[in-house]
Every structure is written in structure tokens, then in C-alpha cells.
PDB file of N, CA and C in Angstrom:
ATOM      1  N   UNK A   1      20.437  11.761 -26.531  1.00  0.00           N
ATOM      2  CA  UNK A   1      19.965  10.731 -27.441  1.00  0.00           C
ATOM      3  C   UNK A   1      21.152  10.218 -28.253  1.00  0.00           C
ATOM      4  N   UNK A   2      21.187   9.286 -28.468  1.00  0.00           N
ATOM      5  CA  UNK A   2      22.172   8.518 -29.214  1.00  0.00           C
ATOM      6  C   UNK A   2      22.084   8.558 -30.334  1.00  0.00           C
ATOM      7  N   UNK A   3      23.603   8.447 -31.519  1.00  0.00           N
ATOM      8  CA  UNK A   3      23.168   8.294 -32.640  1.00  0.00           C
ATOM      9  C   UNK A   3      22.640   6.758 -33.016  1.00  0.00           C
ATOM     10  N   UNK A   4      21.274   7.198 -34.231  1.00  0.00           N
ATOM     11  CA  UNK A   4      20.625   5.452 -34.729  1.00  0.00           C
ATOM     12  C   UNK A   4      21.849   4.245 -35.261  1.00  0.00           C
ATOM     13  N   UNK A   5      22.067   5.517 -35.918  1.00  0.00           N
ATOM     14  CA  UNK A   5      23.799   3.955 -36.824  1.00  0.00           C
ATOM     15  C   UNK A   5      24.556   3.584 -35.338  1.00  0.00           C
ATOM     16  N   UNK A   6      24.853   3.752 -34.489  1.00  0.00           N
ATOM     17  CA  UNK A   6      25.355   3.268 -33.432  1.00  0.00           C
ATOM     18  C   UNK A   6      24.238   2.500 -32.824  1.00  0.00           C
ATOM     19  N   UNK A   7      23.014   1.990 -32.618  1.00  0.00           N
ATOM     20  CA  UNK A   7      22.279   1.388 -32.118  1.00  0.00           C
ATOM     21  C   UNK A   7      22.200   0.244 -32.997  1.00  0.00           C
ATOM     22  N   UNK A   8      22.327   0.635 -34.317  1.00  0.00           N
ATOM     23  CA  UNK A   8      22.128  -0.228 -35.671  1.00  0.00           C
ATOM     24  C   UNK A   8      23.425  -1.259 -35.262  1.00  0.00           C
ATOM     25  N   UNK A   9      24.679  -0.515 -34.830  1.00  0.00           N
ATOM     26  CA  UNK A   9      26.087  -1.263 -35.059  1.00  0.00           C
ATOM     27  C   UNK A   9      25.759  -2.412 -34.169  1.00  0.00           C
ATOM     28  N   UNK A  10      25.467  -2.312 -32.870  1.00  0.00           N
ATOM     29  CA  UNK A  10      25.061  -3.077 -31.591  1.00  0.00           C
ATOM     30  C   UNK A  10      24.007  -4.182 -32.154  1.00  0.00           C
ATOM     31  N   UNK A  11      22.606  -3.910 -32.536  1.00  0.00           N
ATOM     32  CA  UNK A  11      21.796  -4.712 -33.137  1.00  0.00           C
ATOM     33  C   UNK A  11      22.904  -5.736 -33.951  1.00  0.00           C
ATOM     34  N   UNK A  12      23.443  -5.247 -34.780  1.00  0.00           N
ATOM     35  CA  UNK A  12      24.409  -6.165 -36.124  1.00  0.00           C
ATOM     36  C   UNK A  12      25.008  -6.986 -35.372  1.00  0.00           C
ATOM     37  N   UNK A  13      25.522  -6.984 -34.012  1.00  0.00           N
ATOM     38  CA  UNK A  13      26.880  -7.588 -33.663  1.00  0.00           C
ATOM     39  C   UNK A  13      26.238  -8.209 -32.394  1.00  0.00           C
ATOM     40  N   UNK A  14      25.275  -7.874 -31.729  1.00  0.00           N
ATOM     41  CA  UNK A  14      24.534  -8.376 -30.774  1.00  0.00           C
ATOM     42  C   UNK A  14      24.814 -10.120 -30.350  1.00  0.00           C
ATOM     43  N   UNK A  15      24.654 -10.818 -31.592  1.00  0.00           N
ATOM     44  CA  UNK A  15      24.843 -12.081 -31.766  1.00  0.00           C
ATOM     45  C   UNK A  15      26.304 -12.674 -31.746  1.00  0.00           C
ATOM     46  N   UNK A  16      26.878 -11.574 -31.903  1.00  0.00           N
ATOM     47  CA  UNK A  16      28.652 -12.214 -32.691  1.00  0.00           C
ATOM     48  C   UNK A  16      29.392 -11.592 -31.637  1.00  0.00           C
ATOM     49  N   UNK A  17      28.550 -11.267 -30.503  1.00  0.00           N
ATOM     50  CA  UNK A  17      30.438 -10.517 -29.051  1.00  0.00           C
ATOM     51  C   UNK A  17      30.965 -11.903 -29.497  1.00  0.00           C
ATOM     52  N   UNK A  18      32.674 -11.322 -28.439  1.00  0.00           N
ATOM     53  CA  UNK A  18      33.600 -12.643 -28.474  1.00  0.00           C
ATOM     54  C   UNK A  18      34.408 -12.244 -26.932  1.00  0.00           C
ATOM     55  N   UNK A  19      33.277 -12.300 -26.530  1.00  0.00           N
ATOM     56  CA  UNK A  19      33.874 -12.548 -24.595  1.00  0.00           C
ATOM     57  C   UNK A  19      34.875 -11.611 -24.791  1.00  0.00           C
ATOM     58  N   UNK A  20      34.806 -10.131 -24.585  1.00  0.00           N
ATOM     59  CA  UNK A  20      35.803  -9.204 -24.417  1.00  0.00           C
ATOM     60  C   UNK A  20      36.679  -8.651 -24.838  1.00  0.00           C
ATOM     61  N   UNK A  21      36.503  -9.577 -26.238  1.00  0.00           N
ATOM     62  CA  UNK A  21      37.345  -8.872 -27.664  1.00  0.00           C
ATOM     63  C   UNK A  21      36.780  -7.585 -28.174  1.00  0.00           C
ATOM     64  N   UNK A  22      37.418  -7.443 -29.694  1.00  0.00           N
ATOM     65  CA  UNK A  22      37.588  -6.105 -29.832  1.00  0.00           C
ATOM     66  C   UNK A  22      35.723  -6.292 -30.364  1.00  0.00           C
ATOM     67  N   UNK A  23      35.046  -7.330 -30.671  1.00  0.00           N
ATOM     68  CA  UNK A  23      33.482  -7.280 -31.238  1.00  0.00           C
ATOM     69  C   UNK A  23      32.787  -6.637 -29.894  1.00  0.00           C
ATOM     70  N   UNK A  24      33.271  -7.541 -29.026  1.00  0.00           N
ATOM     71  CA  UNK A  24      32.379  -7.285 -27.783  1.00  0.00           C
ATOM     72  C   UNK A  24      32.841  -5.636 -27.191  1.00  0.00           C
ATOM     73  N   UNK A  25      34.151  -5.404 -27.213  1.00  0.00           N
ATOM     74  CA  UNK A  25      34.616  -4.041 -26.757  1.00  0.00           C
ATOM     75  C   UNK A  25      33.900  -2.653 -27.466  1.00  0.00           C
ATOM     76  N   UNK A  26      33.288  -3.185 -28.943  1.00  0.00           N
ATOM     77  CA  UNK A  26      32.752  -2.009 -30.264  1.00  0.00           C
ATOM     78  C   UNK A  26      31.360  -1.990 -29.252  1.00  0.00           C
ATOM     79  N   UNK A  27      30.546  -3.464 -29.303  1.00  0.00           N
ATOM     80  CA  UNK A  27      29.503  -3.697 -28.738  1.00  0.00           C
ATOM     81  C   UNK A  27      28.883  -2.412 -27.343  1.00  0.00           C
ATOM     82  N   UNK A  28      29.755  -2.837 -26.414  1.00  0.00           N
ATOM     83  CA  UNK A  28      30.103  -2.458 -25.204  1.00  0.00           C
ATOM     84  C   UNK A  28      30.247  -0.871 -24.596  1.00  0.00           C
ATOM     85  N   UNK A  29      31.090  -0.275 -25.878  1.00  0.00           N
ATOM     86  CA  UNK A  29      31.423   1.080 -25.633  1.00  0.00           C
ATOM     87  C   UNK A  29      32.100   1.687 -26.675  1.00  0.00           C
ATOM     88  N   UNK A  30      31.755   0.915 -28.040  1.00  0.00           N
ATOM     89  CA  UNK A  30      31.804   2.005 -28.653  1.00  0.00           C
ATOM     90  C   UNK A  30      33.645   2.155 -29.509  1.00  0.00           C
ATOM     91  N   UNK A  31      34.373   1.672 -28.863  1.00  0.00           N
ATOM     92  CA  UNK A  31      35.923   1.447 -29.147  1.00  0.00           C
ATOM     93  C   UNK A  31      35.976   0.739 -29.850  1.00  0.00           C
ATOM     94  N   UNK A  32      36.880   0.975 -31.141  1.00  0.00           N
ATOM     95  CA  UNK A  32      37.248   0.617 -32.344  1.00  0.00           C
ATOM     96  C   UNK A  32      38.826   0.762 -32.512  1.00  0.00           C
ATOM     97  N   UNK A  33      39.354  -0.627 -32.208  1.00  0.00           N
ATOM     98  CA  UNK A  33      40.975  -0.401 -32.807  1.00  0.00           C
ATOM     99  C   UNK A  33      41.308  -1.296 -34.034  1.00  0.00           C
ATOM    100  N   UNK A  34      42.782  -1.628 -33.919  1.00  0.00           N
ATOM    101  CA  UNK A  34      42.907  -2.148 -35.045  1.00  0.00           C
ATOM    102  C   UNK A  34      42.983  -3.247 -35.533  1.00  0.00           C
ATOM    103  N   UNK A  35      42.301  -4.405 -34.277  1.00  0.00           N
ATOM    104  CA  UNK A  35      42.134  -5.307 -34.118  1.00  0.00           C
ATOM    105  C   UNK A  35      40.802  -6.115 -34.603  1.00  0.00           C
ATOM    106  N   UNK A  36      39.832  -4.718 -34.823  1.00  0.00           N
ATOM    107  CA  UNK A  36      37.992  -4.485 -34.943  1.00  0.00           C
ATOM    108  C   UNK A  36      37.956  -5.661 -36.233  1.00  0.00           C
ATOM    109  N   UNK A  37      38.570  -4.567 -37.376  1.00  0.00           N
ATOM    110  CA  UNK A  37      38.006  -5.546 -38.692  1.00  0.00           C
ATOM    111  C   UNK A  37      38.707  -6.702 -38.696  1.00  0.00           C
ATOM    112  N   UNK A  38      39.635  -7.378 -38.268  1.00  0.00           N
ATOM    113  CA  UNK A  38      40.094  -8.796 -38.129  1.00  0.00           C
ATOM    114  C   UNK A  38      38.938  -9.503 -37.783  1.00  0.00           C
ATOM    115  N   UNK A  39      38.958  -9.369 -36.503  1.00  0.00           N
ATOM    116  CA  UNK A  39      37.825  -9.674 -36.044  1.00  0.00           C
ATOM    117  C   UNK A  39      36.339  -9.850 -36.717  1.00  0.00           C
ATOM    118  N   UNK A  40      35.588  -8.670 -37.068  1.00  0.00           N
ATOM    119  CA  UNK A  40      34.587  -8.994 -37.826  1.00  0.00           C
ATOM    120  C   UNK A  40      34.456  -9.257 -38.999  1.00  0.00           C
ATOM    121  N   UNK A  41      35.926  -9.680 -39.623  1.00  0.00           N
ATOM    122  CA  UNK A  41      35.970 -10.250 -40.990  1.00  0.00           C
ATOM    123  C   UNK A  41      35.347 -12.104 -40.856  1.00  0.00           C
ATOM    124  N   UNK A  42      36.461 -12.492 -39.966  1.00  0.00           N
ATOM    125  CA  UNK A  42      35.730 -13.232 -39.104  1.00  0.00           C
ATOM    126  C   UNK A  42      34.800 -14.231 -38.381  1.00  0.00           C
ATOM    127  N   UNK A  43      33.987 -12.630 -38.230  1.00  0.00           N
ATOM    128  CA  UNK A  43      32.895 -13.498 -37.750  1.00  0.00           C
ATOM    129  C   UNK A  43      31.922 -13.467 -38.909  1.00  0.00           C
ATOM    130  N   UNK A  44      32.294 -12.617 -39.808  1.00  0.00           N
ATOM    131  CA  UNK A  44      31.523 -12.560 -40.985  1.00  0.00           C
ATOM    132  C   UNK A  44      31.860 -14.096 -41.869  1.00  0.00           C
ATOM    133  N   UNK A  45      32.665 -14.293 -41.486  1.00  0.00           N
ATOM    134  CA  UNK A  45      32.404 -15.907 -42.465  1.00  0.00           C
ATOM    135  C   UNK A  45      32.332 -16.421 -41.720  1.00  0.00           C
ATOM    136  N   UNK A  46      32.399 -17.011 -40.561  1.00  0.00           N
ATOM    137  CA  UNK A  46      31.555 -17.890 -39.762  1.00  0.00           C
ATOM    138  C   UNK A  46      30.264 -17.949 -39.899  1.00  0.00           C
ATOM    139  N   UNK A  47      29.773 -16.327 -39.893  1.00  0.00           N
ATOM    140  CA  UNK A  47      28.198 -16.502 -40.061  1.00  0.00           C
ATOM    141  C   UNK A  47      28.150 -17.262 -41.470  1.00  0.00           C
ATOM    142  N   UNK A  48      29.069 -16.978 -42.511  1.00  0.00           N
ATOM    143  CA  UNK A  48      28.234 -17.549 -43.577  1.00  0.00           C
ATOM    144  C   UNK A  48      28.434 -18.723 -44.198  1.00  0.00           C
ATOM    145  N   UNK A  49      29.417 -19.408 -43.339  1.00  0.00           N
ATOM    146  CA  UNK A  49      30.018 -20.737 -43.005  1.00  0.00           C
ATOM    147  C   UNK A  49      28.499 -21.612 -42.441  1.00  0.00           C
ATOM    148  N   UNK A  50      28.070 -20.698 -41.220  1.00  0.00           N
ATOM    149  CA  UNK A  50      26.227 -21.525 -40.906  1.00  0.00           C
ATOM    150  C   UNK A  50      25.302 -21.344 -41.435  1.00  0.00           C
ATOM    151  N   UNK A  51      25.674 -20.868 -42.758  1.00  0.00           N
ATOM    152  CA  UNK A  51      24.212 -20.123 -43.433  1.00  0.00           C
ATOM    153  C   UNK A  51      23.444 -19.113 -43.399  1.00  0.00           C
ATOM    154  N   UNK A  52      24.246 -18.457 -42.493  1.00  0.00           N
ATOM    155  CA  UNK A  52      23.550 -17.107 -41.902  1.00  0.00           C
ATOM    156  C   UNK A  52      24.006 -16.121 -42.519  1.00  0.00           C
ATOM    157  N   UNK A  53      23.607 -15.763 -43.666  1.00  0.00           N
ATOM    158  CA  UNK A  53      23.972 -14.937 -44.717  1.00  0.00           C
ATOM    159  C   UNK A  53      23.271 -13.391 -44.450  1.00  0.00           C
ATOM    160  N   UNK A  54      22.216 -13.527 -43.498  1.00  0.00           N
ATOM    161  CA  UNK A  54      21.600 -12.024 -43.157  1.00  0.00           C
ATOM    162  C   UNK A  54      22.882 -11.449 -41.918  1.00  0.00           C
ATOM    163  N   UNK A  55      22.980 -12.457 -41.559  1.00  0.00           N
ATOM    164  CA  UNK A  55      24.344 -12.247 -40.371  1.00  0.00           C
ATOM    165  C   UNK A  55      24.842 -11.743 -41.084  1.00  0.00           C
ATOM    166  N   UNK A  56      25.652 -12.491 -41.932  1.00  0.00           N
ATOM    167  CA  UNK A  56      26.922 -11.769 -42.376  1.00  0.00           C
ATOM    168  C   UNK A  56      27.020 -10.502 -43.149  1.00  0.00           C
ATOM    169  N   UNK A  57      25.612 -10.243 -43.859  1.00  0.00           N
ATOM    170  CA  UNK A  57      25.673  -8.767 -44.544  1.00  0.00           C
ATOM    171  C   UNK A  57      25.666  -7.847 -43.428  1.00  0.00           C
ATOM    172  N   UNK A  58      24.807  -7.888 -42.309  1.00  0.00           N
ATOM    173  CA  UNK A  58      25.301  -7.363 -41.227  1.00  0.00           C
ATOM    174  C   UNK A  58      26.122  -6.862 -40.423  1.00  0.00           C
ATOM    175  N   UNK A  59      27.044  -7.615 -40.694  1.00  0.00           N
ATOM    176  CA  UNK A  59      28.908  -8.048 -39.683  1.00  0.00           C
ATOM    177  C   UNK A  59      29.061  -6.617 -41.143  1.00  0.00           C
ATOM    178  N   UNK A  60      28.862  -7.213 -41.903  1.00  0.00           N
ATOM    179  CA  UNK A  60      29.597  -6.315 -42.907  1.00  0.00           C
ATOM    180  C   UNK A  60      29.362  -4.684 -43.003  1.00  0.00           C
ATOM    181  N   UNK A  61      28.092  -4.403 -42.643  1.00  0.00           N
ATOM    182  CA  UNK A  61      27.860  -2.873 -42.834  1.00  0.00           C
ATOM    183  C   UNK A  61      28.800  -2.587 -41.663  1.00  0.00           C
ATOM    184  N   UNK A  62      28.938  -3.575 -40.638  1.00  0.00           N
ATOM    185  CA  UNK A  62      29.668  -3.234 -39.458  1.00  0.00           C
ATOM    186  C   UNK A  62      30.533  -2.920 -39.770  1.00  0.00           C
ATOM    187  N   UNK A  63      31.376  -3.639 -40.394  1.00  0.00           N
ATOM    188  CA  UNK A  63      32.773  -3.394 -40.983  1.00  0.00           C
ATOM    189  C   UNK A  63      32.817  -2.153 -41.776  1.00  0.00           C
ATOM    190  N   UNK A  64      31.880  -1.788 -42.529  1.00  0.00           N
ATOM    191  CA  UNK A  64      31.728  -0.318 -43.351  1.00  0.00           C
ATOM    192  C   UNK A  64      31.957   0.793 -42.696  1.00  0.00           C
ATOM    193  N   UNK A  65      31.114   0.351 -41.580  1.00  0.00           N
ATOM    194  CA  UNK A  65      30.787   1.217 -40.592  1.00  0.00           C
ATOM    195  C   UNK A  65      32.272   1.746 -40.236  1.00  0.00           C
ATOM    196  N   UNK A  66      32.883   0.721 -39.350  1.00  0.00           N
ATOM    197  CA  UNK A  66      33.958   0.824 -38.922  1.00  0.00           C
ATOM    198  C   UNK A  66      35.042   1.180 -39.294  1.00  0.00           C
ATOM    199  N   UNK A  67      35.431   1.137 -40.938  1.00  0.00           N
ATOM    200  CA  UNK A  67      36.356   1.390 -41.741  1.00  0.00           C
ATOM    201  C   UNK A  67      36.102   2.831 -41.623  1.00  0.00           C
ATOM    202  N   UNK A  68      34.947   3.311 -41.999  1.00  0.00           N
ATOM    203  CA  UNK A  68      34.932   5.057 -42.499  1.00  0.00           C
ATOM    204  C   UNK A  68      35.129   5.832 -40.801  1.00  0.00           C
ATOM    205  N   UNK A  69      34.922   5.136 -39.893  1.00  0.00           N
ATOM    206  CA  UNK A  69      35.052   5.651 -38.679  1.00  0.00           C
ATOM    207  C   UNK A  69      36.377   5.951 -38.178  1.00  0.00           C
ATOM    208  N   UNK A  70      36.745   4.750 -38.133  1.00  0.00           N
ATOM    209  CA  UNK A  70      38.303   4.230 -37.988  1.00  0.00           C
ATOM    210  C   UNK A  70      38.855   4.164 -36.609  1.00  0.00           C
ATOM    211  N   UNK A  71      39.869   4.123 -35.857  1.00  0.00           N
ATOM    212  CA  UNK A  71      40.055   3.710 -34.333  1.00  0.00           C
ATOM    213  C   UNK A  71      39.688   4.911 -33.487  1.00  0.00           C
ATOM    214  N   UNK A  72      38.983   4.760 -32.418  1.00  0.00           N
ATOM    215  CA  UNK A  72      38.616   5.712 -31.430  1.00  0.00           C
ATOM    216  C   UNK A  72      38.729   4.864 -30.352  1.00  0.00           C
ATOM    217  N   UNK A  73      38.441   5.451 -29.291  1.00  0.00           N
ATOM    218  CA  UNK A  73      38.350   5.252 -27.874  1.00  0.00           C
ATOM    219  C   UNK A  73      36.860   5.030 -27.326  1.00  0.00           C
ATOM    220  N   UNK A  74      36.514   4.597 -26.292  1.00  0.00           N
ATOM    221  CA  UNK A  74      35.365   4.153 -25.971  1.00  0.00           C
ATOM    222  C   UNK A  74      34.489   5.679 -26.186  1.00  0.00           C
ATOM    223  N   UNK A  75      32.480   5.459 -26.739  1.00  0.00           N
ATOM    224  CA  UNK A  75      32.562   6.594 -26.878  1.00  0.00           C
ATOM    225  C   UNK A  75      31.572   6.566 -25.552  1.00  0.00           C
ATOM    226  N   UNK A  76      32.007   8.255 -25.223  1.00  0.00           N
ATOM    227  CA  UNK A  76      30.718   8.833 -24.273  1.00  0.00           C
ATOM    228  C   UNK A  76      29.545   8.423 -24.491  1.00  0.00           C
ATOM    229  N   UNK A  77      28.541   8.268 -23.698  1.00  0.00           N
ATOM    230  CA  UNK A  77      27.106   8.220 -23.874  1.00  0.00           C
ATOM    231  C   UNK A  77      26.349   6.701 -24.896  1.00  0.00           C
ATOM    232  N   UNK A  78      27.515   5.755 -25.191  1.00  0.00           N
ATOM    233  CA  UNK A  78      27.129   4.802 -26.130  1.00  0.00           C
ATOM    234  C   UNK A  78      26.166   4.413 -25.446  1.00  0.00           C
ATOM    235  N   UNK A  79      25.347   4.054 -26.337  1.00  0.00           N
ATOM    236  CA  UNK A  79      23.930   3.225 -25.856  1.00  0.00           C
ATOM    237  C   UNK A  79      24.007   1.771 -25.100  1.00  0.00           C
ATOM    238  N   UNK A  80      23.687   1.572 -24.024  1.00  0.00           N
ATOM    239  CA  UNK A  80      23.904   0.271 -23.883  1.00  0.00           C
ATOM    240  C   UNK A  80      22.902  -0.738 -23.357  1.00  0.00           C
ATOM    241  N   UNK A  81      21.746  -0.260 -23.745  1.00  0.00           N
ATOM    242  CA  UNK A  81      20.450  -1.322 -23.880  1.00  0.00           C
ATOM    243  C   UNK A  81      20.073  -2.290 -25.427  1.00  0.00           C
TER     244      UNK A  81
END
């Protein structure tokens, strides 16, 4: 069974891959480098550039997420439904 905050991360970002970047790579499997929070800084104002302000608190726990985690490698067993 997977952990929930990793299903949560996927839900958050679901909307915001970027064709094989590091959003879509977190998405995907789980890998976090140091490229991640650039990235979902980002897309976090884009979202709130369209008004999509639930987006962007979103992008952001992502980013929380990701900060306290910090760079790993793709993980085993990531969820990918």
C-alpha cells in the first residue's frame, strides 16, 4: 500500500505535469531533484496568474512537501493510478 501524502502529491500536480520535466518526473515516480521547486514555484504562479488559486495552494503543499523530503531517486512502489 502506498503512502496517502504521496497519492495527495500526484492529485496536487495531476493538472500541472510539464511533458517530462522534473513536475511530471515527481508525478511519474516519485523523483525529486533540484530542479523540482523551480519548477513548481512556477507553476504555482501560473496557476494564480489564471485564477486558480485552489491550484496554487496545492502546487504549494507540493512544494512543502518536497522541501522537507528533499532530492531522492525514483521511489519503489509509487502509485501510479
Amino acid at each position: 500500500m502506498s503512502d496517502p501524502a504521496d497519492e495527495i502529491v500526484r492529485t496536487n500536480i495531476r493538472a500541472h505535469q510539464d511533458g517530462g520535466g522534473p513536475i511530471t518526473r515527481l508525478f511519474e515516480t516519485g523523483a525529486i531533484g533540484s530542479d523540482l521547486l523551480p519548477a513548481l514555484d512556477a507553476a504555482a504562479a501560473r496557476a494564480e496568474d489564471q485564477g486558480d488559486h485552489e491550484g496554487a495552494s496545492r502546487i504549494g503543499d507540493v512544494i512543502s512537501y518536497a522541501a522537507t523530503v528533499g532530492d531522492r531517486p525514483a521511489v519503489p512502489n509509487w502509485p501510479t493510478c
